[in-house]
PDB file of N, CA and C in Angstrom:
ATOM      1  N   UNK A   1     -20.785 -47.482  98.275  1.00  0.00           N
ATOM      2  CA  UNK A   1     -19.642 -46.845  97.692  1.00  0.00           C
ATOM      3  C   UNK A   1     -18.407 -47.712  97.797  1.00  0.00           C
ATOM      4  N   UNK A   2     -17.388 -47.400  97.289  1.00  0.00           N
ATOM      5  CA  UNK A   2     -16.347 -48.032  97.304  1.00  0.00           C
ATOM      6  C   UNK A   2     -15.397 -47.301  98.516  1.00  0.00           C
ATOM      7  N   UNK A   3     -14.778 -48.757  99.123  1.00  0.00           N
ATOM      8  CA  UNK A   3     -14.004 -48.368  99.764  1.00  0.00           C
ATOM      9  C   UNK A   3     -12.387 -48.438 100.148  1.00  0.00           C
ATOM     10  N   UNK A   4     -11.362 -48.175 100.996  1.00  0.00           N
ATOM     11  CA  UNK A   4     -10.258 -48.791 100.750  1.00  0.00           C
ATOM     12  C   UNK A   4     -10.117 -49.988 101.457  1.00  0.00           C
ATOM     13  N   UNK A   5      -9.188 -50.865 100.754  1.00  0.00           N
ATOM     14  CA  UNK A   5      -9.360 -52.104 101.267  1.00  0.00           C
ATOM     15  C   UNK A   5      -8.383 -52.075 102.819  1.00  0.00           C
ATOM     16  N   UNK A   6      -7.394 -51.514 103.025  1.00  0.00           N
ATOM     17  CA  UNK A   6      -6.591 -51.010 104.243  1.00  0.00           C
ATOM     18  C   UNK A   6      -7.208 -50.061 104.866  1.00  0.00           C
ATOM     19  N   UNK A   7      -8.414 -50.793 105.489  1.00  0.00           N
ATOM     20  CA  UNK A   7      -9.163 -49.453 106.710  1.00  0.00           C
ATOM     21  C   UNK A   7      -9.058 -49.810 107.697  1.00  0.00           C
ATOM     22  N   UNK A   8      -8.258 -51.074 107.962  1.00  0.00           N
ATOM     23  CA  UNK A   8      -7.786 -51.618 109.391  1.00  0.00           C
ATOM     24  C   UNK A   8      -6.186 -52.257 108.878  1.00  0.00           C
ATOM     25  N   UNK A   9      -5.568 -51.469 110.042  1.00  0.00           N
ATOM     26  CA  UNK A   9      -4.156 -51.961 109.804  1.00  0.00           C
ATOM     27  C   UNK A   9      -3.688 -53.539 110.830  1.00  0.00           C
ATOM     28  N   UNK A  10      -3.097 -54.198 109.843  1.00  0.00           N
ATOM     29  CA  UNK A  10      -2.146 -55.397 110.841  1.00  0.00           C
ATOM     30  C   UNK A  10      -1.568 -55.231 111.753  1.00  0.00           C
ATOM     31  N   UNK A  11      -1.263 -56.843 112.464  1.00  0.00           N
ATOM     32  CA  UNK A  11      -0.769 -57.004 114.001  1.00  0.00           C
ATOM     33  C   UNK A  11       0.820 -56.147 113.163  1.00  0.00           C
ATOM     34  N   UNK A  12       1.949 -56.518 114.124  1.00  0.00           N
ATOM     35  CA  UNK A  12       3.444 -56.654 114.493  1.00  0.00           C
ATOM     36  C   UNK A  12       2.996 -58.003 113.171  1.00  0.00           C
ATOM     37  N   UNK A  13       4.228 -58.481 112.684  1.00  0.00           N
ATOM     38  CA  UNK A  13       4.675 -59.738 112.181  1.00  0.00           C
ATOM     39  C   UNK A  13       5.869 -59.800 112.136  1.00  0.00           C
ATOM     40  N   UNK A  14       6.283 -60.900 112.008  1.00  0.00           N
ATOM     41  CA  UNK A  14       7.574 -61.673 112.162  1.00  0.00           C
ATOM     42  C   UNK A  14       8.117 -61.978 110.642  1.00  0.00           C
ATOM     43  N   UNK A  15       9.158 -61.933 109.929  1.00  0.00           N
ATOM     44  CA  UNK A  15       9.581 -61.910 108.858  1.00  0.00           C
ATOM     45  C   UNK A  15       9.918 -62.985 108.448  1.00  0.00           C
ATOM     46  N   UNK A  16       9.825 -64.627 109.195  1.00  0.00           N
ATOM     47  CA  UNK A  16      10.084 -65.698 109.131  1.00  0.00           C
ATOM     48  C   UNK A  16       8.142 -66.321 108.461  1.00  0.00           C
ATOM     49  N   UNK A  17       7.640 -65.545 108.519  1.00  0.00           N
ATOM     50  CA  UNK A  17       6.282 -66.270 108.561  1.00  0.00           C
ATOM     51  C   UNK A  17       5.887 -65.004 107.321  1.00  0.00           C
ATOM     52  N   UNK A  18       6.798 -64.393 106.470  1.00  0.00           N
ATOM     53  CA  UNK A  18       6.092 -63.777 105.176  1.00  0.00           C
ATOM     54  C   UNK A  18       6.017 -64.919 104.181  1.00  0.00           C
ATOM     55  N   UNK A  19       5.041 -64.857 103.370  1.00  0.00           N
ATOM     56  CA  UNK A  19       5.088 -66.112 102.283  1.00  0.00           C
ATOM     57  C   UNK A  19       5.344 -64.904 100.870  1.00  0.00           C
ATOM     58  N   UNK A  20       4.341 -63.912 101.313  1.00  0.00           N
ATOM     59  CA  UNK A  20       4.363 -63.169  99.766  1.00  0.00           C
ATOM     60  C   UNK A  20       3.999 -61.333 100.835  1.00  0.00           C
ATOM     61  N   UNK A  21       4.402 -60.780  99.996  1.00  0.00           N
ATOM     62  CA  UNK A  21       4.593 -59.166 100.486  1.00  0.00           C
ATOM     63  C   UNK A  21       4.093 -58.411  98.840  1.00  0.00           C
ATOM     64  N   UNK A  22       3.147 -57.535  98.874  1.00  0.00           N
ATOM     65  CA  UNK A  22       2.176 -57.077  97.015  1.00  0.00           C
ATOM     66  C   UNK A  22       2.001 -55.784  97.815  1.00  0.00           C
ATOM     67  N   UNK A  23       2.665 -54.752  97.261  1.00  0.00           N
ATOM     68  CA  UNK A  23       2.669 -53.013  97.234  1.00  0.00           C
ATOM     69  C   UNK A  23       1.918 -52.616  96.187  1.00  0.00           C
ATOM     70  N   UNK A  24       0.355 -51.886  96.200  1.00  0.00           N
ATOM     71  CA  UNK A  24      -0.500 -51.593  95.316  1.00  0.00           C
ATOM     72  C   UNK A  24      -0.573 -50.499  95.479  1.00  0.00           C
ATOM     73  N   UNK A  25      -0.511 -49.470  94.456  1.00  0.00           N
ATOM     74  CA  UNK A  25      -0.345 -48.197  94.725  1.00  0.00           C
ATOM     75  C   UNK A  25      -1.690 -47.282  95.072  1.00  0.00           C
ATOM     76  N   UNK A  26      -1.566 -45.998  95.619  1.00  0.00           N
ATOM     77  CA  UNK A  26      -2.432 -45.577  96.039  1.00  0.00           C
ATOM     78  C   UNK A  26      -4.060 -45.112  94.833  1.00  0.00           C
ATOM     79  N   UNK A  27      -5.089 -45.209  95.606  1.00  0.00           N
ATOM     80  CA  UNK A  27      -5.972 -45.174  94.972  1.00  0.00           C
ATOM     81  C   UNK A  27      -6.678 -43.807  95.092  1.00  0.00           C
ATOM     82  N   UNK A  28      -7.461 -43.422  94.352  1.00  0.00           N
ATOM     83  CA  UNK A  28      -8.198 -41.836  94.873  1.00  0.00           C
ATOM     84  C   UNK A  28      -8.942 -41.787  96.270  1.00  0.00           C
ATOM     85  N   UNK A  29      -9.695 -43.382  96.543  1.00  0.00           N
ATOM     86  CA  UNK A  29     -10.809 -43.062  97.764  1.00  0.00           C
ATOM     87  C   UNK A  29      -9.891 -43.594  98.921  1.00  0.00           C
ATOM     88  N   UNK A  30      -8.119 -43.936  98.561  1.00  0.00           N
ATOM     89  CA  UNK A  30      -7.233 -44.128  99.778  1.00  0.00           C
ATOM     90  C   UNK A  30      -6.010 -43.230 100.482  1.00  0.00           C
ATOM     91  N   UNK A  31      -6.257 -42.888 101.385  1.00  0.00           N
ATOM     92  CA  UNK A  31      -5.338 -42.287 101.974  1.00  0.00           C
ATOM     93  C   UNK A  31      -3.615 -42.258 101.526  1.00  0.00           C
ATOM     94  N   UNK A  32      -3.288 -43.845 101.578  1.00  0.00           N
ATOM     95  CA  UNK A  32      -1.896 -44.149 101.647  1.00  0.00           C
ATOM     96  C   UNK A  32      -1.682 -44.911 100.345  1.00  0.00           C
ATOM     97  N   UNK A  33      -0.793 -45.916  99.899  1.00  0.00           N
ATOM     98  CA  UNK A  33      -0.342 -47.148  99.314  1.00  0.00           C
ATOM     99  C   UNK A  33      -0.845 -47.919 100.264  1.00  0.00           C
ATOM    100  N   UNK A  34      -1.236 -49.007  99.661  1.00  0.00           N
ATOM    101  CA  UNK A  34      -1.650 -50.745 100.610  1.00  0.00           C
ATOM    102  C   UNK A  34      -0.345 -51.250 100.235  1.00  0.00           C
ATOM    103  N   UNK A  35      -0.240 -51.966 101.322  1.00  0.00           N
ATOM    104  CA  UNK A  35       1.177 -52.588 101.620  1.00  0.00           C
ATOM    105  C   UNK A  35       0.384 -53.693 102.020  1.00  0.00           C
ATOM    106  N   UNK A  36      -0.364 -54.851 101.130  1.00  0.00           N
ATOM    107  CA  UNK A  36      -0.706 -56.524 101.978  1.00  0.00           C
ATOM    108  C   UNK A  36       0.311 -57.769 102.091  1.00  0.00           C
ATOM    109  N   UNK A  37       0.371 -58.461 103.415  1.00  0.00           N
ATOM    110  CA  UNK A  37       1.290 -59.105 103.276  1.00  0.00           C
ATOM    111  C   UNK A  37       0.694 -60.637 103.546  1.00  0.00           C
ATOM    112  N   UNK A  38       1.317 -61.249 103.002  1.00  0.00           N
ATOM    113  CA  UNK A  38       0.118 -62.930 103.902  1.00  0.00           C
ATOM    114  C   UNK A  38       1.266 -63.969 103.636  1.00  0.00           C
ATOM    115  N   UNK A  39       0.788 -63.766 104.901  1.00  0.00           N
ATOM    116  CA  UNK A  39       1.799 -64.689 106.127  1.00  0.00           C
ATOM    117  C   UNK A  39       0.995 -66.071 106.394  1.00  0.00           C
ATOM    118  N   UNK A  40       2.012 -67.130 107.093  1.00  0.00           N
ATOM    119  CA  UNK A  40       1.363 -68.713 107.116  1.00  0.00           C
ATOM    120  C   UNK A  40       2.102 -68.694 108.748  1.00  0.00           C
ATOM    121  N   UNK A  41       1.083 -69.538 109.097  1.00  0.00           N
ATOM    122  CA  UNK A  41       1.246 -69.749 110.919  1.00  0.00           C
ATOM    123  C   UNK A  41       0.571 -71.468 110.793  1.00  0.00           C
ATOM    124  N   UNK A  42       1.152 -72.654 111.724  1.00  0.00           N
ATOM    125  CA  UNK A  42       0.680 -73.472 112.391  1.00  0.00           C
ATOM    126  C   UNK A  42      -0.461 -73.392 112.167  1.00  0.00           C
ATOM    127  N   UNK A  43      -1.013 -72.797 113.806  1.00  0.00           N
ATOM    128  CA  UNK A  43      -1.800 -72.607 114.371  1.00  0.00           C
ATOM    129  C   UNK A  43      -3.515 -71.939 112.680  1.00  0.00           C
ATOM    130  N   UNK A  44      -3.177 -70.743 112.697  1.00  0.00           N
ATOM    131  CA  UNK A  44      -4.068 -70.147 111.290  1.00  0.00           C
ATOM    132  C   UNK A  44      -3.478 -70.469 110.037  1.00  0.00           C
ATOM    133  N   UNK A  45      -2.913 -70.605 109.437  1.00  0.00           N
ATOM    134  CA  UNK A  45      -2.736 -70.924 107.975  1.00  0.00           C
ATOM    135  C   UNK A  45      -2.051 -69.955 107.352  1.00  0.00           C
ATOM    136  N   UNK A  46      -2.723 -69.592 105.940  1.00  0.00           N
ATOM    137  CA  UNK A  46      -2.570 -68.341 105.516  1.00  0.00           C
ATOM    138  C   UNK A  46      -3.351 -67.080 105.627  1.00  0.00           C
ATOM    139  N   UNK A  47      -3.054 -65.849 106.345  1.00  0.00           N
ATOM    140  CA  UNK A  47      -3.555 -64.873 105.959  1.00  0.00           C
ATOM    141  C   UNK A  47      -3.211 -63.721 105.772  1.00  0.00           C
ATOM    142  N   UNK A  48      -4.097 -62.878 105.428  1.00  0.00           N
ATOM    143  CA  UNK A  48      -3.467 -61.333 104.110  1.00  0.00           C
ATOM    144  C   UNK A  48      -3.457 -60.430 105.778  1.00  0.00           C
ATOM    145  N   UNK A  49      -3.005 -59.737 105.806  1.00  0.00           N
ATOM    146  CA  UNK A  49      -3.369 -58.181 106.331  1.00  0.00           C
ATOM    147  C   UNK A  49      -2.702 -57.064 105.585  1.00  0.00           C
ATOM    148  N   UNK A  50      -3.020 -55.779 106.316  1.00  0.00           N
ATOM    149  CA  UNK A  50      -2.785 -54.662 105.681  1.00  0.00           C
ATOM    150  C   UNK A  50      -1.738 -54.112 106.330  1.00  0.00           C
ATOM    151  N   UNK A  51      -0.674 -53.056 106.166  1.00  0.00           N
ATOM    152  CA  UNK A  51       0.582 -52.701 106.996  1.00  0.00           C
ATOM    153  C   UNK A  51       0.252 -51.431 106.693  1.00  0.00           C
ATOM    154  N   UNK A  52       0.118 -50.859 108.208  1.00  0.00           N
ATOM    155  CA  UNK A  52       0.831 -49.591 108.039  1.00  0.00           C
ATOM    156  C   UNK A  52       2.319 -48.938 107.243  1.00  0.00           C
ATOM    157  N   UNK A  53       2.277 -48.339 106.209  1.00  0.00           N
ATOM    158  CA  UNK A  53       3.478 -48.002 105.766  1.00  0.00           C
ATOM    159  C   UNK A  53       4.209 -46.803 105.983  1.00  0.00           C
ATOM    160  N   UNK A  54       3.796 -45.999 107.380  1.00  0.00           N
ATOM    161  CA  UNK A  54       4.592 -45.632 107.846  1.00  0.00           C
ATOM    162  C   UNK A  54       5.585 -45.459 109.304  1.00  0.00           C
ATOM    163  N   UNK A  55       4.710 -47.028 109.618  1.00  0.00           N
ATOM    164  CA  UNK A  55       5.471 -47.488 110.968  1.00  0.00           C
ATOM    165  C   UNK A  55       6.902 -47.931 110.650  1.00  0.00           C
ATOM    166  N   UNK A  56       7.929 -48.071 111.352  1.00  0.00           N
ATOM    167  CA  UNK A  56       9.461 -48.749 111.595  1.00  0.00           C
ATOM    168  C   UNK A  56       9.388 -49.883 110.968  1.00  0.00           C
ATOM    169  N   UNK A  57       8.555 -50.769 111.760  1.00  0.00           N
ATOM    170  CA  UNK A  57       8.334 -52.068 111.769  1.00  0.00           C
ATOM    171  C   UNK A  57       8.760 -52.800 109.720  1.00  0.00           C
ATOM    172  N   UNK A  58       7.303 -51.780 109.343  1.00  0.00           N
ATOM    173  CA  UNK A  58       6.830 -52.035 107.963  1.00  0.00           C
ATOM    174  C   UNK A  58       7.717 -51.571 106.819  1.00  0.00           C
ATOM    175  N   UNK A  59       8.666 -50.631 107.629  1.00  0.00           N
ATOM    176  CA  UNK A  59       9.925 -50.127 106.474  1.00  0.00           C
ATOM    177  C   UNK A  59      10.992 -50.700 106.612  1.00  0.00           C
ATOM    178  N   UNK A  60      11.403 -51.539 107.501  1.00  0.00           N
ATOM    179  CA  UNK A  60      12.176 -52.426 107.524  1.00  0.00           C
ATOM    180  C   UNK A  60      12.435 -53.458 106.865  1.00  0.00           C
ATOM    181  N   UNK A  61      10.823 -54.156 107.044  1.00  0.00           N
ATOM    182  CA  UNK A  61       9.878 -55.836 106.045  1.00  0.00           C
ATOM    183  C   UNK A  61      10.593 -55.223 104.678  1.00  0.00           C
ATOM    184  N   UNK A  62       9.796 -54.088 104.418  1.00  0.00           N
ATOM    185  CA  UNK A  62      10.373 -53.668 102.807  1.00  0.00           C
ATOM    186  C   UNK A  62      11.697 -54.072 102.315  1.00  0.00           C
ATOM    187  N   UNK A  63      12.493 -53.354 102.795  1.00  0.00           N
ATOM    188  CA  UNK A  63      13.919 -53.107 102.917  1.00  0.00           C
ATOM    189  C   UNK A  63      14.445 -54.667 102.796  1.00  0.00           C
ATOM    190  N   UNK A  64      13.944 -55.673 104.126  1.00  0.00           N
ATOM    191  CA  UNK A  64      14.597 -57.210 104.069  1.00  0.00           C
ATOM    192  C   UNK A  64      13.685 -57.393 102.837  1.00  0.00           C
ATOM    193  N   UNK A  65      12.577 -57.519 102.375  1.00  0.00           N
ATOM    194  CA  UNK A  65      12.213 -58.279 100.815  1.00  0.00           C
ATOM    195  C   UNK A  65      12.670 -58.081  99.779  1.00  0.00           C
ATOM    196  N   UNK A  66      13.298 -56.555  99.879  1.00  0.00           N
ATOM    197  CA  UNK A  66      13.764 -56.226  98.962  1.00  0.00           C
ATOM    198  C   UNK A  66      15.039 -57.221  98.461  1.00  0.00           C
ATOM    199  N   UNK A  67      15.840 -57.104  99.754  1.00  0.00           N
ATOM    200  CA  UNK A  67      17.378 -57.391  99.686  1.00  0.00           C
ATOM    201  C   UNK A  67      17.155 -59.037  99.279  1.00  0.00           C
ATOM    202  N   UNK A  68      15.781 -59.686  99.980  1.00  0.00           N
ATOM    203  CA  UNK A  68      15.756 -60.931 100.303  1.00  0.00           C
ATOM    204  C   UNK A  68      15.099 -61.425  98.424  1.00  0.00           C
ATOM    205  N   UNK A  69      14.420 -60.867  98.204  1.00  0.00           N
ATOM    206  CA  UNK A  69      14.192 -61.055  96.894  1.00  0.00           C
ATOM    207  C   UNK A  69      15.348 -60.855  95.956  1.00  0.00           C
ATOM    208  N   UNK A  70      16.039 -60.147  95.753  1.00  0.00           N
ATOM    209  CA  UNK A  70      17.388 -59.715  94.611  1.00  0.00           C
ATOM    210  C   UNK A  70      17.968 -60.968  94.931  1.00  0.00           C
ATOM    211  N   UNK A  71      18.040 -62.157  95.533  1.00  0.00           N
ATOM    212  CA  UNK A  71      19.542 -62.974  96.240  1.00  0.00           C
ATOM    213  C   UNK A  71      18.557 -64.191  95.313  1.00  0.00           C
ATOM    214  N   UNK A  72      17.221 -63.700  94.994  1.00  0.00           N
ATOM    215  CA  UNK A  72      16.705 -65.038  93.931  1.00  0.00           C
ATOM    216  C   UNK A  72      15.954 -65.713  94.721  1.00  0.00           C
ATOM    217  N   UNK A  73      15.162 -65.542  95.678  1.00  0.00           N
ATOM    218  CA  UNK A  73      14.873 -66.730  96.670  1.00  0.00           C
ATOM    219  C   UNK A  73      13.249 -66.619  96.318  1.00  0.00           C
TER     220      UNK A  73
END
């Protein structure tokens, strides 16, 4: 069967290490909206995870991409 792709949520992240932030809206067999974000580290490279979107943390990220995107960057 099909499943949702956010059935395990991401660490904490740091907002210096977002490369790209993609809000896909909710699906019938998903609970929430997927919120994936993929981030670049040294150490691992690039990778995607999934955000809880209704932790602090993850409504914040929003909020700075938002603002941080409109300024053109």
């Amino acid at each position: 069967g099909v499943k949702c792709k956010c059935s395990r949520k991401g660490p904490k992240i740091r907002f210096s290490n977002v490369r790209k932030l993609e809000i896909k809206p909710r699906y019938p067999f998903c609970v929430e909206e997927m919120i994936i974000v993929t981030l670049w580290t040294r150490v691992r490279g690039e990778q995607q995870h999934c955000l809880n979107p209704k932790r602090q943390n993850t409504v914040r990220l929003l909020k700075w991409y938002r603002v941080w995107k409109e300024k053109g960057r």
